[in-house]
C-alpha atoms as a PDB file:
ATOM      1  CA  UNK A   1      -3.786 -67.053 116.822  1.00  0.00           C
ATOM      2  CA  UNK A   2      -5.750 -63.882 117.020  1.00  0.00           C
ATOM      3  CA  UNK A   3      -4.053 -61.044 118.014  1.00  0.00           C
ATOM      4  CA  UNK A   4      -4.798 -60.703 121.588  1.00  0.00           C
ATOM      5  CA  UNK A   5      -5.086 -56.993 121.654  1.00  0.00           C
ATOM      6  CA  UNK A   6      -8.480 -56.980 119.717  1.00  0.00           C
ATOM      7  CA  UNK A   7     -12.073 -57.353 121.354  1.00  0.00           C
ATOM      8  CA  UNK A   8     -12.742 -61.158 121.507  1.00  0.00           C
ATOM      9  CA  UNK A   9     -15.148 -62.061 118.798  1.00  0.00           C
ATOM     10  CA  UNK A  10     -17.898 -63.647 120.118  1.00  0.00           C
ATOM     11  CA  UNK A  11     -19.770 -65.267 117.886  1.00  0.00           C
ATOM     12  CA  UNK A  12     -19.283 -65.138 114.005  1.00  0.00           C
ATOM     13  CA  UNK A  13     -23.109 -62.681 113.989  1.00  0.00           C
ATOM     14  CA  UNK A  14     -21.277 -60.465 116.728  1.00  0.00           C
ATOM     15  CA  UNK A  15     -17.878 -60.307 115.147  1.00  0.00           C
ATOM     16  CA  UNK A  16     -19.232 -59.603 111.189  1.00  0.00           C
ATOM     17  CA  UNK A  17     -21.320 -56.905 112.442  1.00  0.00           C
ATOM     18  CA  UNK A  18     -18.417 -55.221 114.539  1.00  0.00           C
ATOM     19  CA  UNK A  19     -16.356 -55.090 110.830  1.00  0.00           C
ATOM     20  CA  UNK A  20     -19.285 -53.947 108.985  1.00  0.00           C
ATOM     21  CA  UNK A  21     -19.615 -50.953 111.481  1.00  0.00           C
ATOM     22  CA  UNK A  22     -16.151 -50.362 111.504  1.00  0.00           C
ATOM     23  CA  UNK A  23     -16.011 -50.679 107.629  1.00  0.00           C
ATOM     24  CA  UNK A  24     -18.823 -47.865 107.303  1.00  0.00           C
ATOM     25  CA  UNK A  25     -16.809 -45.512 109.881  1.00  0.00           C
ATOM     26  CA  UNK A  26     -14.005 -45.827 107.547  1.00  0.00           C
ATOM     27  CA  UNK A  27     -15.913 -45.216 104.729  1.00  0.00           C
ATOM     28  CA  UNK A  28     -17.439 -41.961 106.284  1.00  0.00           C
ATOM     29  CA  UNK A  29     -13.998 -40.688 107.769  1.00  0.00           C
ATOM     30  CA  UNK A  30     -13.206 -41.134 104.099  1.00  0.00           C
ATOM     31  CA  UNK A  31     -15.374 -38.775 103.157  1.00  0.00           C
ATOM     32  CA  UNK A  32     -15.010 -36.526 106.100  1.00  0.00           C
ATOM     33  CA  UNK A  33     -11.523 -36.008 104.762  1.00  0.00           C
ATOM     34  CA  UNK A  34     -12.406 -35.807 100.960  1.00  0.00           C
ATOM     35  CA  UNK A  35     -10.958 -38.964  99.732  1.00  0.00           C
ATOM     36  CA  UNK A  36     -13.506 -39.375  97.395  1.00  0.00           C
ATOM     37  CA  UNK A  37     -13.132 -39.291  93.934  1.00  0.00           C
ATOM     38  CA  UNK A  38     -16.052 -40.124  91.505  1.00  0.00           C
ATOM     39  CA  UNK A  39     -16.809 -43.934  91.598  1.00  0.00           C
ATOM     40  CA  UNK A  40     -12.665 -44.687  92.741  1.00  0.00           C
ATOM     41  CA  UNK A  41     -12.344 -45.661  96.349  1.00  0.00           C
ATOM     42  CA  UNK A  42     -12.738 -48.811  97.985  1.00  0.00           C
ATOM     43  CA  UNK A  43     -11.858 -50.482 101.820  1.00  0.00           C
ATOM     44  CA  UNK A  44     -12.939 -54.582 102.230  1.00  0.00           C
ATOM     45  CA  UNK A  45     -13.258 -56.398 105.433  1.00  0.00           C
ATOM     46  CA  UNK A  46     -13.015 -60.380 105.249  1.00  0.00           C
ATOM     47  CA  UNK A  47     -15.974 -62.323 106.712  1.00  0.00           C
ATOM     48  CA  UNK A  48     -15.033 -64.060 109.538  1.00  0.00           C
ATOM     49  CA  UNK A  49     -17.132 -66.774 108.338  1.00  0.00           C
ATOM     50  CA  UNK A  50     -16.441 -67.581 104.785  1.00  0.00           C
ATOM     51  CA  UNK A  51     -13.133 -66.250 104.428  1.00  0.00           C
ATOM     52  CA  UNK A  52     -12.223 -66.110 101.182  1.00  0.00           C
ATOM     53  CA  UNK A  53     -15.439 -63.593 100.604  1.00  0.00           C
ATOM     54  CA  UNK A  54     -15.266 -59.993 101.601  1.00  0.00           C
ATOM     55  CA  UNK A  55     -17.372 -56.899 102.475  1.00  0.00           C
ATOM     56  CA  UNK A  56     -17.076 -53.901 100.407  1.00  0.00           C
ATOM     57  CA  UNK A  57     -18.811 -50.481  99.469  1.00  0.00           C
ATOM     58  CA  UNK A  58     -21.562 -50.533  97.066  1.00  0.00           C
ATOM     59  CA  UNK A  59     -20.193 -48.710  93.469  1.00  0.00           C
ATOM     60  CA  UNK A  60     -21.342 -45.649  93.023  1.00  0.00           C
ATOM     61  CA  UNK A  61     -23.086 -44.413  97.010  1.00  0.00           C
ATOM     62  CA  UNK A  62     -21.035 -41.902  98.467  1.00  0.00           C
ATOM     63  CA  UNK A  63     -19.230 -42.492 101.410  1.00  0.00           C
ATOM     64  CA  UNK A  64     -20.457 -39.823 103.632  1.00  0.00           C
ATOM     65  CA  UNK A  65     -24.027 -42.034 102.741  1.00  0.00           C
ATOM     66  CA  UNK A  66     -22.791 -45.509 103.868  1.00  0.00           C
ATOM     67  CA  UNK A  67     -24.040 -46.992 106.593  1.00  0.00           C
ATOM     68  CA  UNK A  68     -23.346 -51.221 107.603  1.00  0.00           C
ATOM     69  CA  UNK A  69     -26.723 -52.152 106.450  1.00  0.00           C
ATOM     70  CA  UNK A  70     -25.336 -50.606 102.305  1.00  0.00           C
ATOM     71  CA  UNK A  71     -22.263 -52.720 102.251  1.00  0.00           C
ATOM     72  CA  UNK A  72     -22.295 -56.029 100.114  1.00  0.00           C
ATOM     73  CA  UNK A  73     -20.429 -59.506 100.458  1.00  0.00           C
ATOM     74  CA  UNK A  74     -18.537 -60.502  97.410  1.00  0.00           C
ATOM     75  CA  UNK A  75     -17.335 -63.765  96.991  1.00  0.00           C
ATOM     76  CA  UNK A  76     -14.050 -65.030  95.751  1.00  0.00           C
ATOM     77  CA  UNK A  77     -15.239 -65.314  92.009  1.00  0.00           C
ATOM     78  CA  UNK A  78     -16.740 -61.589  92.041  1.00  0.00           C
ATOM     79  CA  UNK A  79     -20.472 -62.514  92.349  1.00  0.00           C
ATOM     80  CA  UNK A  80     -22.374 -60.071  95.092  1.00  0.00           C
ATOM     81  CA  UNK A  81     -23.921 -62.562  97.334  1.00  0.00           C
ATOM     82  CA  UNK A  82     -25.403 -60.565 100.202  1.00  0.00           C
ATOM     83  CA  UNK A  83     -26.556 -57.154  99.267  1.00  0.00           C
ATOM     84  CA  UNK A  84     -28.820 -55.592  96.229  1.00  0.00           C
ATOM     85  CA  UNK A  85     -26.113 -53.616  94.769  1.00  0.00           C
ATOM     86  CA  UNK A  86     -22.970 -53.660  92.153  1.00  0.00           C
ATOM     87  CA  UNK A  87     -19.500 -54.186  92.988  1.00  0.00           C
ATOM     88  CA  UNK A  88     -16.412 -52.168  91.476  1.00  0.00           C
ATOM     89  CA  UNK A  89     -14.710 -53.742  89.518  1.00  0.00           C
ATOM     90  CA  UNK A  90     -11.069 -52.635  90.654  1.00  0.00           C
ATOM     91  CA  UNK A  91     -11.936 -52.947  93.969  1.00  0.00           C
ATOM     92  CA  UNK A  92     -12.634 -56.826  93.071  1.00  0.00           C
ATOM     93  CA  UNK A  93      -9.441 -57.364  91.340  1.00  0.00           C
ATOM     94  CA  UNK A  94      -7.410 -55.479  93.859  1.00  0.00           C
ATOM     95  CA  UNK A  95      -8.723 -56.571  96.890  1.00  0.00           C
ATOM     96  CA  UNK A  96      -9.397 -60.080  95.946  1.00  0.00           C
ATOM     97  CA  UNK A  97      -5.862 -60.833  95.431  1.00  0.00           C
ATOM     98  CA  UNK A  98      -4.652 -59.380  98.623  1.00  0.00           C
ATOM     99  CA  UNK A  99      -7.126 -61.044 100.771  1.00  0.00           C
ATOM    100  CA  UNK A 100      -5.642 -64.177  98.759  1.00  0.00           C
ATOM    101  CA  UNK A 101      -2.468 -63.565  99.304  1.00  0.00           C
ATOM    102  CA  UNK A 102      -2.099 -62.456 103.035  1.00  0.00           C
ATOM    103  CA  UNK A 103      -4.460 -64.508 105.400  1.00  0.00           C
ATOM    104  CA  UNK A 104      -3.322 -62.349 107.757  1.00  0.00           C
ATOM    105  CA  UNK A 105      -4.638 -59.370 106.073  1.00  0.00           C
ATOM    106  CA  UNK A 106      -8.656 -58.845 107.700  1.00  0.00           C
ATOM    107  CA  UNK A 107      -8.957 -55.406 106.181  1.00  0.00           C
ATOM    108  CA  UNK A 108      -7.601 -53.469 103.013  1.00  0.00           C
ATOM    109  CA  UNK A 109      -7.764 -49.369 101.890  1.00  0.00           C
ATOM    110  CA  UNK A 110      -7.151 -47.537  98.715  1.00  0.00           C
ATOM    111  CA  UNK A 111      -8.767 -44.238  97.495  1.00  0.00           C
ATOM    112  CA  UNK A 112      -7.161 -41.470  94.984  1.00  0.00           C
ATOM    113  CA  UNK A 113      -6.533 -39.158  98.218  1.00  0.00           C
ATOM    114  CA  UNK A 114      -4.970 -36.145  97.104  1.00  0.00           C
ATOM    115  CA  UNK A 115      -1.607 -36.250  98.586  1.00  0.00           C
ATOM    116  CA  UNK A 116      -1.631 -40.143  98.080  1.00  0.00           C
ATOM    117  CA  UNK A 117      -1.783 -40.089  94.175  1.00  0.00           C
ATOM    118  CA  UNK A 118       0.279 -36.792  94.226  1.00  0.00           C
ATOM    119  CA  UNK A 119       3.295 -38.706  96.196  1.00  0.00           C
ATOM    120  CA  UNK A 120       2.602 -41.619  93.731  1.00  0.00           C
ATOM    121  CA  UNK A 121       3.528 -39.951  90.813  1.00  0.00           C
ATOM    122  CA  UNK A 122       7.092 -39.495  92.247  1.00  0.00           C
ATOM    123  CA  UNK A 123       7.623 -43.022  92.199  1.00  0.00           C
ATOM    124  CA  UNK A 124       9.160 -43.152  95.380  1.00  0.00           C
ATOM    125  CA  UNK A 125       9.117 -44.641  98.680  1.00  0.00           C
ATOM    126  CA  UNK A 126       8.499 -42.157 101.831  1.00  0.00           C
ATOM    127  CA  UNK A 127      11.267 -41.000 103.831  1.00  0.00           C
ATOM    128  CA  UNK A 128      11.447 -41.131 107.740  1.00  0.00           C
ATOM    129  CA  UNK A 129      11.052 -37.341 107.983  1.00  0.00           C
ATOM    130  CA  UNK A 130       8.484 -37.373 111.345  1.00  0.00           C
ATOM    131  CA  UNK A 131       7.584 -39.623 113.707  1.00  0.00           C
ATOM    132  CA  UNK A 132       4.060 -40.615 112.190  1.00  0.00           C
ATOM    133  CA  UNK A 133       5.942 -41.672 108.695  1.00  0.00           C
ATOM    134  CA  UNK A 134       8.232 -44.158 110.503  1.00  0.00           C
ATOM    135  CA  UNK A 135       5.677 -46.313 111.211  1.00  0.00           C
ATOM    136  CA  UNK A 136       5.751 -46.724 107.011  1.00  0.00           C
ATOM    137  CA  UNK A 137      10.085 -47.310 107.432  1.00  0.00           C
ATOM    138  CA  UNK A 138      10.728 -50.582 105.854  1.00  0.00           C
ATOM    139  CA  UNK A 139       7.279 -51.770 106.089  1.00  0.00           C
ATOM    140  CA  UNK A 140       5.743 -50.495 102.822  1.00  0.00           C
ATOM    141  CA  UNK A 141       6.592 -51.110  98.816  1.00  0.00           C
ATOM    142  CA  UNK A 142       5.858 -49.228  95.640  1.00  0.00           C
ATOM    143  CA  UNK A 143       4.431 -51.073  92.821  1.00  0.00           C
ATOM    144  CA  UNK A 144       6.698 -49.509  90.143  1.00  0.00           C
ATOM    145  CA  UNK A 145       3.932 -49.620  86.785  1.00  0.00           C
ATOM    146  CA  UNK A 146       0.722 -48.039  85.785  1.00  0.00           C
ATOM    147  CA  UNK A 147      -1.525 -49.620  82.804  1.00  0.00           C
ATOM    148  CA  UNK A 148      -4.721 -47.866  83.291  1.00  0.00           C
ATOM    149  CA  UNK A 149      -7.516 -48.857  85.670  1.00  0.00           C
ATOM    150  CA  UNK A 150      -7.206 -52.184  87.546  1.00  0.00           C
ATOM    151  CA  UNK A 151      -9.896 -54.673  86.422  1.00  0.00           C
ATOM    152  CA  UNK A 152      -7.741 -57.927  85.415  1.00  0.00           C
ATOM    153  CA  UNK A 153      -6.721 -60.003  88.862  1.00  0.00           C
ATOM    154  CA  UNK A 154      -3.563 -61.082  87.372  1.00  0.00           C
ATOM    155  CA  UNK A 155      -2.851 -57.250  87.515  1.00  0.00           C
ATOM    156  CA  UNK A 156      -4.560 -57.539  91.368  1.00  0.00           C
ATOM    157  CA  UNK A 157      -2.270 -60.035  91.581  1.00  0.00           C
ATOM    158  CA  UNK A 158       1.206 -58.219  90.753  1.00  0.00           C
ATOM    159  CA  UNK A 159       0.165 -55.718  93.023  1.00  0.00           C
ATOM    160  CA  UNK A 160      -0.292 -57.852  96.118  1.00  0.00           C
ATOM    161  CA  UNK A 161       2.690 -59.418  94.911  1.00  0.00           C
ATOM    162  CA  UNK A 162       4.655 -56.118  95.223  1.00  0.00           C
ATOM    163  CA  UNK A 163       2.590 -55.273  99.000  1.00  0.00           C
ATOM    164  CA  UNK A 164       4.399 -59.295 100.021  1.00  0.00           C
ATOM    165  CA  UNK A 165       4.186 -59.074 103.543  1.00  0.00           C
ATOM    166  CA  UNK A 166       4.407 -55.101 104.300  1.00  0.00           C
ATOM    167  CA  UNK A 167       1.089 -52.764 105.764  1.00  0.00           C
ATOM    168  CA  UNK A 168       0.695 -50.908 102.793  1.00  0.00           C
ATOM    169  CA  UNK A 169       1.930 -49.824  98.950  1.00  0.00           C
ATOM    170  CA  UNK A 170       2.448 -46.967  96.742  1.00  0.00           C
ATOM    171  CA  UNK A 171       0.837 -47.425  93.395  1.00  0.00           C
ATOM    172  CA  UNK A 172       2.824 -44.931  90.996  1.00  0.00           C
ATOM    173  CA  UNK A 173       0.865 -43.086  89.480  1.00  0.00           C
ATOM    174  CA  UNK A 174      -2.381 -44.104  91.329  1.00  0.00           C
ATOM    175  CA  UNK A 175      -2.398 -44.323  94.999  1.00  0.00           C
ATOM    176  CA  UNK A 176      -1.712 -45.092  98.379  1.00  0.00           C
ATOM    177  CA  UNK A 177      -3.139 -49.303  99.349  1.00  0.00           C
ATOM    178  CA  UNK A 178      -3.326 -50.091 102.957  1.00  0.00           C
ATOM    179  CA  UNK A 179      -3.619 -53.372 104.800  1.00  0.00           C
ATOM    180  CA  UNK A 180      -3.920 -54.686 108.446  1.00  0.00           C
ATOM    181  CA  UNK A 181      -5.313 -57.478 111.245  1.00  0.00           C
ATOM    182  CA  UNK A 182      -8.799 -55.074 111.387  1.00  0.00           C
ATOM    183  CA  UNK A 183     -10.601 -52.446 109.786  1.00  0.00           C
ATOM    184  CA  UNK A 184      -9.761 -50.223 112.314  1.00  0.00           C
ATOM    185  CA  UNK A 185      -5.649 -50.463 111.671  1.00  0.00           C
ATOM    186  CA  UNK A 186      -5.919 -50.832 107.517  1.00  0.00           C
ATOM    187  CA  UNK A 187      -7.922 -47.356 107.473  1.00  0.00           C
ATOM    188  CA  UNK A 188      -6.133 -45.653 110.071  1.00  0.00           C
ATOM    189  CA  UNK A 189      -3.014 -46.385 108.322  1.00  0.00           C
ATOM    190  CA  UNK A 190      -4.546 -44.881 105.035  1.00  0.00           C
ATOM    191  CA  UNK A 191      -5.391 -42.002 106.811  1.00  0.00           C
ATOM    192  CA  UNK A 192      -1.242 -41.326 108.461  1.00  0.00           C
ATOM    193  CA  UNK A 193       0.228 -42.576 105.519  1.00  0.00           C
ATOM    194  CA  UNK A 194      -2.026 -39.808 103.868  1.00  0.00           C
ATOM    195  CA  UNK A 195      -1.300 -37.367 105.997  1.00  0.00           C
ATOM    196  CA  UNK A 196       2.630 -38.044 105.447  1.00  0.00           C
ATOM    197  CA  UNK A 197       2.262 -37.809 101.938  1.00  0.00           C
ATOM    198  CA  UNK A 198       1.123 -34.458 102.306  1.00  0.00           C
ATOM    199  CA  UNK A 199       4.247 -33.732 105.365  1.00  0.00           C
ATOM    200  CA  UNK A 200       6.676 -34.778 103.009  1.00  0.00           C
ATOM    201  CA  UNK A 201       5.488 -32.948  99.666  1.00  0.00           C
ATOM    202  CA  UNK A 202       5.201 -29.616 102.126  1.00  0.00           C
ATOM    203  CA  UNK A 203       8.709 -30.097 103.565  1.00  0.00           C
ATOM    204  CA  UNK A 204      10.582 -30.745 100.147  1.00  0.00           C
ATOM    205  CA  UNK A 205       8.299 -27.666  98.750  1.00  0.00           C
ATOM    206  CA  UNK A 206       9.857 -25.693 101.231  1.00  0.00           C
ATOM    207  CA  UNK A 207      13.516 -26.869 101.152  1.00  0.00           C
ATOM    208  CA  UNK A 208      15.772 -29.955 101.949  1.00  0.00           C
ATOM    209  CA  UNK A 209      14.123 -32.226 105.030  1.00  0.00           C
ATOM    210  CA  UNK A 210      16.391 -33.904 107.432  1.00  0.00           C
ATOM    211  CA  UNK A 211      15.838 -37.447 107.656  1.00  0.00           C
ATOM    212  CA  UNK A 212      15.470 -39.521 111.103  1.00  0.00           C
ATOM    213  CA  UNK A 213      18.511 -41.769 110.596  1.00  0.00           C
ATOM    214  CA  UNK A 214      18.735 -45.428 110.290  1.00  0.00           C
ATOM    215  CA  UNK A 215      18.720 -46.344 113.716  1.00  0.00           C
ATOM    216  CA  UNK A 216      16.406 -44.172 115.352  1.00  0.00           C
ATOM    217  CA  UNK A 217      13.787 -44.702 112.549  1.00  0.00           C
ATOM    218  CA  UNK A 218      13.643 -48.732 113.135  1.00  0.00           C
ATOM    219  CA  UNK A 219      13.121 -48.089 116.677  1.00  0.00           C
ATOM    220  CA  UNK A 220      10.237 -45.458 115.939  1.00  0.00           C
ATOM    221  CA  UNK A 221       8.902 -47.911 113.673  1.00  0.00           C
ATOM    222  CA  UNK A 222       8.965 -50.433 116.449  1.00  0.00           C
ATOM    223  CA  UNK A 223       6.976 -48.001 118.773  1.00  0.00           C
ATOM    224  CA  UNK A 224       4.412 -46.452 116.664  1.00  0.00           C
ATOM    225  CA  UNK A 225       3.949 -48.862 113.719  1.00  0.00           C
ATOM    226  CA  UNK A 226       2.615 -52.043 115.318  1.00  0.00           C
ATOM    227  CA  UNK A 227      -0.811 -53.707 114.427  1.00  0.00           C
ATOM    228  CA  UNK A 228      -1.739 -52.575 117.553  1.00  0.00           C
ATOM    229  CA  UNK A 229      -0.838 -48.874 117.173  1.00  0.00           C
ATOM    230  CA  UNK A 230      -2.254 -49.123 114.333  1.00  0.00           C
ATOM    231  CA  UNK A 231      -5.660 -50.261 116.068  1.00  0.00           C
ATOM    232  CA  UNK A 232      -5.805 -48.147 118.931  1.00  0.00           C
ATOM    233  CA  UNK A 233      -4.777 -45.242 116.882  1.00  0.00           C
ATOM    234  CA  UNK A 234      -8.158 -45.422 115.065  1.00  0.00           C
ATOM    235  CA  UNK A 235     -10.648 -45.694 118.473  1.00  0.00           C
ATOM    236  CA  UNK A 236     -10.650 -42.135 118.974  1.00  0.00           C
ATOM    237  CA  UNK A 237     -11.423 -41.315 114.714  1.00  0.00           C
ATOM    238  CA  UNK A 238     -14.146 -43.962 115.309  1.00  0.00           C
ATOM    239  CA  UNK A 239     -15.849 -42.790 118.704  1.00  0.00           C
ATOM    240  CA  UNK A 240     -15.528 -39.424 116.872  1.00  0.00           C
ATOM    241  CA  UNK A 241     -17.518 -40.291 113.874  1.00  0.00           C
ATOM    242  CA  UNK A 242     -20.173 -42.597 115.492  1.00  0.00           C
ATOM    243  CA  UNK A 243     -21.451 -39.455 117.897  1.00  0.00           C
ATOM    244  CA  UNK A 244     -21.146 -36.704 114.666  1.00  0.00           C
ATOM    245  CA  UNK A 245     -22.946 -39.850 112.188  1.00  0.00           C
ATOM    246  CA  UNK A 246     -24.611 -42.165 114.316  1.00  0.00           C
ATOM    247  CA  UNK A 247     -26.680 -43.256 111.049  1.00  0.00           C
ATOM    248  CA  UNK A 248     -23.550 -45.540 110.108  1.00  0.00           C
ATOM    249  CA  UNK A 249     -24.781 -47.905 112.434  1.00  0.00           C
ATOM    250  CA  UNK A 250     -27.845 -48.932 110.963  1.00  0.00           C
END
């Protein structure tokens, strides 16, 4: 059952289009807040018709260029089959095997953000030190190895595996990975969990943060880290970005 908070689909034309324009938003609110990174960088959007293939960025055209007309379909074996363009590899054997894995999952983020792949190197999960990283308590993982860049899907595999059934992962040493019921909440939850990478690196620069207990930081979860906070939380980033870059909608 679809969740009932999302626009109804309409038909399967009117509902691949709606991802593929949310997908480029991302993409350019991406770039808007520099996590680019040479070729790294990827967000996927399941089809809503063939669902084990998935929209992703072309390798290699900058996000701040993408528009929905750029990204290409990728089926479940790797082969581009809408689209004249390559496909990362990584993002293939990550993304792949998360789609896989969580049905559930429509949409899926990773980039080498700054603050993401700084936090990563700790090897740690986030604390509950604000409001906006509670929606993270208890509902993300860290995927506790590094062996160079991701291009095997057995090693796609391990790290959907380590994401089970939680909205996003730490990969030490690499990143932050995202995932949610739409575009909109998988890249809005790239961009807090981003943005509380950085909060807690600044508050344990500066001295000893105090932690939300226990308690309090379940119930904050409860009220700010739903699919649907998640979704809503993104509408005003994406109204934003279509009136500054209207050209993502071509």
């Amino acid at each position: 059952m679809a969740d009932s908070y999302l626009p109804s689909l309409g038909s399967v034309e009117e509902e691949r289009l709606r991802r593929k324009q949310r997908l480029a938003a991302g993409f350019r609110l991406f770039g808007k807040f520099g996590f680019e990174e040479g070729l790294a960088g990827h967000i996927t959007a399941r089809d809503p018709e063939h669902l084990d293939h998935f929209w992703v960025n072309p390798l290699g055209l900058p996000f701040a260029h993408i528009r929905q007309s750029d990204l290409i379909r990728v089926d479940a074996n790797g082969q581009v089959v809408e689209g004249d363009a390559v496909v990362n590899t990584a993002a293939f054997a990550i993304h792949s095997a998360v789609h896989a894995a969580r049905p559930d999952v429509i949409a899926a983020a990773h980039s080498h953000s700054i603050y993401g792949k700084s936090w990563s190197a700790l090897g740690r999960l986030l604390d509950p030190l604000t409001q906006d990283a509670c929606a993270f308590f208890e509902d993300h993982a860290l995927f506790d190895d590094y062996t160079g860049v991701v291009v095997d899907t057995e090693e796609g595999k391990r790290i959907a595996h380590a994401l089970a059934d939680k909205k996003a992962v730490i990969l030490r040493n690499h990143g932050l990975l995202t995932a949610g019921h739409s575009v909109d909440e998988a890249v809005w939850w790239f961009i807090t969990m981003e943005r509380s990478c950085q909060a807690q690196l600044l508050a344990e620069a500066a001295g000893t943060p105090v932690l939300i207990d226990t308690d309090m930081a379940r119930l904050t979860h409860s009220q700010v880290g739903s699919h649907m906070g998640g979704f809503f939380s993104f509408q005003p980033l994406y109204d934003r970005i279509v009136r500054e870059q209207p050209d993502l909608l071509e």
